[in-house]
Protein backbone atom coordinates (compact mmCIF):
# COMPACT_ATOMS: atom_id res chain seq x y z
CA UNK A 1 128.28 133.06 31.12
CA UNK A 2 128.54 135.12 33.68
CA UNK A 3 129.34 133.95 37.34
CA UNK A 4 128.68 136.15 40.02
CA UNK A 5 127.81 135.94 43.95
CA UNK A 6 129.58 132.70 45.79
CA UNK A 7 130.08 131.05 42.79
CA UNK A 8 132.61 133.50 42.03
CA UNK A 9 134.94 132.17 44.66
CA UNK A 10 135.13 128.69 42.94
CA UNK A 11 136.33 130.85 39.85
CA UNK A 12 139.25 132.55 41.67
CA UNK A 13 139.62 129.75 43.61
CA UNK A 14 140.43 127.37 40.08
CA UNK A 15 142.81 130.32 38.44
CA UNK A 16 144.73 130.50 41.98
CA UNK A 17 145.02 126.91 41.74
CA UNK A 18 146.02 126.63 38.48
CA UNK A 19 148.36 129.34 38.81
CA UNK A 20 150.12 127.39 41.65
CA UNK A 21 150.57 124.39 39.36
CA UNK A 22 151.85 126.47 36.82
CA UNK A 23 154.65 127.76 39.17
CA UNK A 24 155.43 123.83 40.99
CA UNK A 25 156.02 122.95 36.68
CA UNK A 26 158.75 125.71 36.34
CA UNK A 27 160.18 124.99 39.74
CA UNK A 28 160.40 121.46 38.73
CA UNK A 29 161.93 122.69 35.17
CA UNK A 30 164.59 124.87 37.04
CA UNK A 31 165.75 121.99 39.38
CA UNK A 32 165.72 119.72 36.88
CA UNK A 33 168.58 122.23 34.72
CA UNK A 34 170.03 123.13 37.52
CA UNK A 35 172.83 120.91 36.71
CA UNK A 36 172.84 121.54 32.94
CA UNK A 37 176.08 122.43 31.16
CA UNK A 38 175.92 124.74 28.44
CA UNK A 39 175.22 123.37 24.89
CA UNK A 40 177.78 123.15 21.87
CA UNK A 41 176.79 126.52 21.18
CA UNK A 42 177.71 127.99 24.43
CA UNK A 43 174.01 128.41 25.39
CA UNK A 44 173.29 128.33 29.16
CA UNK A 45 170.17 127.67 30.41
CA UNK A 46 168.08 130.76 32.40
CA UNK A 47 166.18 130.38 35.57
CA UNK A 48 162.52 130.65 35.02
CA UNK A 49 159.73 132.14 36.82
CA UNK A 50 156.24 132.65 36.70
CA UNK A 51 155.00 136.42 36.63
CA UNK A 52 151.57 138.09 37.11
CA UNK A 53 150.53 139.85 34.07
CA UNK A 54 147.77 141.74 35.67
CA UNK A 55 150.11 144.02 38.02
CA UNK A 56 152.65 145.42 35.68
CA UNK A 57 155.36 143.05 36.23
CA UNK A 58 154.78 142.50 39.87
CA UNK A 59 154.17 138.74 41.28
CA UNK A 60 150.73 137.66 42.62
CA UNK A 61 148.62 139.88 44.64
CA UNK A 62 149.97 140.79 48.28
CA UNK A 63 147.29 140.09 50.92
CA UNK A 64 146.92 143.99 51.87
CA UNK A 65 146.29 144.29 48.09
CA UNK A 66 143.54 141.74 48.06
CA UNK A 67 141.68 143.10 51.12
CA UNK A 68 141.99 146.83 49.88
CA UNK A 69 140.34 145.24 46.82
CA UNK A 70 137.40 143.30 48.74
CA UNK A 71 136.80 146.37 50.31
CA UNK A 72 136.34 148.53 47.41
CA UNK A 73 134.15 146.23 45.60
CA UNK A 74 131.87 145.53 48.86
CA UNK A 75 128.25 145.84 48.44
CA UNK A 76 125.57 145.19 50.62
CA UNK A 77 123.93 143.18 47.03
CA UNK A 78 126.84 140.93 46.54
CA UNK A 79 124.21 138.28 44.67
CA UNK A 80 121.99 141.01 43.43
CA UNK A 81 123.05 143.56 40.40
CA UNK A 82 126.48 145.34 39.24
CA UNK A 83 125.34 148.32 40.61
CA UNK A 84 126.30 149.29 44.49
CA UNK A 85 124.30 150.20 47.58
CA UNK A 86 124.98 154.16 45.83
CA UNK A 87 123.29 152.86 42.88
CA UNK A 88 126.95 153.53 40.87
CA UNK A 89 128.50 150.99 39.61
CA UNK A 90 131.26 148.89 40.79
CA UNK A 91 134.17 147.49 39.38
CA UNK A 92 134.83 143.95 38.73
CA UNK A 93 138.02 142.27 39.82
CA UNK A 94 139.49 140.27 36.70
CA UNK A 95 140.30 137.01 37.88
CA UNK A 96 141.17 135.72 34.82
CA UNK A 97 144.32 133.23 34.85
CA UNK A 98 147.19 136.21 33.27
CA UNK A 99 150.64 134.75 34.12
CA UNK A 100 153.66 133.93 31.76
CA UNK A 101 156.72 132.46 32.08
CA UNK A 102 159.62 133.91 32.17
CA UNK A 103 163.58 133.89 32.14
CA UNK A 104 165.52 134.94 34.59
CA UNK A 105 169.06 135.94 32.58
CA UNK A 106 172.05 134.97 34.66
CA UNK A 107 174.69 132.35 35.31
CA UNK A 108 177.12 131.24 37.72
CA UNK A 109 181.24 130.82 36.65
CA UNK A 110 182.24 127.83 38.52
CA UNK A 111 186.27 126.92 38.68
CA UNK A 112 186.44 123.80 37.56
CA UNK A 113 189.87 123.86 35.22
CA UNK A 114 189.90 120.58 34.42
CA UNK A 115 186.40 120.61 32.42
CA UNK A 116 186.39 120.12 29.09
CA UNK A 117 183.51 122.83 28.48
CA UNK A 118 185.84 125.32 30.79
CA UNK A 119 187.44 128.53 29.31
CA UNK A 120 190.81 129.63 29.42
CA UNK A 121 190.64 131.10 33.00
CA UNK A 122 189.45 127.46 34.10
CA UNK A 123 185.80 128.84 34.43
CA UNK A 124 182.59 126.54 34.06
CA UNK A 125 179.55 128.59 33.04
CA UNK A 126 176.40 127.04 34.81
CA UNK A 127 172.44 127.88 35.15
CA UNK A 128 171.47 130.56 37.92
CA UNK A 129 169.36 128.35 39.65
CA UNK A 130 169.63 127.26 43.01
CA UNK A 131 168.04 124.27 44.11
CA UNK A 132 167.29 125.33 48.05
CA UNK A 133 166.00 127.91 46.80
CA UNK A 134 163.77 126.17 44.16
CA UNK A 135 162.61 123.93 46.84
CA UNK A 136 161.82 126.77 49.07
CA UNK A 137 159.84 128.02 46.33
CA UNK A 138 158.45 124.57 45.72
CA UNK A 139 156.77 124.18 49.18
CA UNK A 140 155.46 127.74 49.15
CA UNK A 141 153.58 126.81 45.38
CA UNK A 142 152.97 123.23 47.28
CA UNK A 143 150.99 125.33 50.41
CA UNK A 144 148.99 127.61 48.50
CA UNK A 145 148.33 125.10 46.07
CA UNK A 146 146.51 123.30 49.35
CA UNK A 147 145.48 126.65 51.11
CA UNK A 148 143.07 127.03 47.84
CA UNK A 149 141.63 123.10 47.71
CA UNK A 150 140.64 124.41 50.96
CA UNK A 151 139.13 127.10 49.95
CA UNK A 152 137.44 124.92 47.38
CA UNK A 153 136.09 123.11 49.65
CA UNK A 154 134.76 125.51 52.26
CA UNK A 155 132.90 127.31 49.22
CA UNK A 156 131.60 123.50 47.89
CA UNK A 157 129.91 123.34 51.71
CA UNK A 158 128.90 126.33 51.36
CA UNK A 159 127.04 126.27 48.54
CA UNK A 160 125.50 122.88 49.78
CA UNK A 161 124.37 124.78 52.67
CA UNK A 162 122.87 127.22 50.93
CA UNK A 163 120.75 124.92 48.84
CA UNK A 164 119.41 123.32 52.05
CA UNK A 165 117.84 126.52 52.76
């Protein structure tokens, strides 16, 4: 089914959101390794970090992005057809929820010679994460997590409105 006009919003609105919880999960993943020694095997764990599939690579959309894209998909019939006010038609921002997880290779070598995982220089391999960072992270995931409820919820009365009419 097709959603189009300000229904659209509570689509982008829900894959913003669910992107955000995606992200608080790995941070909460990373902190919770961040301690982790390496297994038998010699196996570290790797940072991890959610990426945006749909810009090569690059993470999330960066506001000027977003309004250069508003602008080149406005319309003066945002609830009517595909086509524009030129009668060509316009292209449709995919919204669609494209992230994956990934690693971040790395470690730290902390001197800790008296470890019994230690090598013979006295080193301690250890995760790349760092937790103030991680929690950094965390309240930025936290704040857009809530910057889009509000969104939500601006569209919600909106749409309420609307139906009044």
């Amino acid at each position: 089914m097709k959603v189009g006009g300000i229904f659209s919003t509570f689509k982008t609105t829900l894959t913003g959101l669910s992107t955000q919880m995606k992200r608080m999960e790995v941070i909460a993943e990373n902190i919770a390794n961040a301690e982790k020694l390496p297994d038998e095997k010699g196996n570290v764990y790797h940072r991890k970090t959610v990426v945006d599939t749909n810009r090569s690579g690059k993470s999330g959309y960066r506001f000027g992005d977003q309004m250069s894209l508003k602008l080149r998909s406005s319309r003066t019939g945002h609830l009517g057809s595909e086509t524009g006010s030129t009668g060509v038609a316009t292209a449709k921002p995919d919204y669609s929820t494209a992230f994956k997880v990934v690693e971040v290779k790395g470690e730290k070598l902390i001197y800790n010679p008296g470890h019994p995982r230690a090598d013979e220089k006295g080193y301690v391999r250890m995760p790349n994460v760092n937790t103030v960072e991680e929690m950094v992270e965390m309240i930025a995931a936290s704040r857009s997590y809530e910057a889009n409820i509000s969104v939500l919820n601006a569209s919600k009365q909106m749409a309420k409105k609307a139906m009044e009419i």
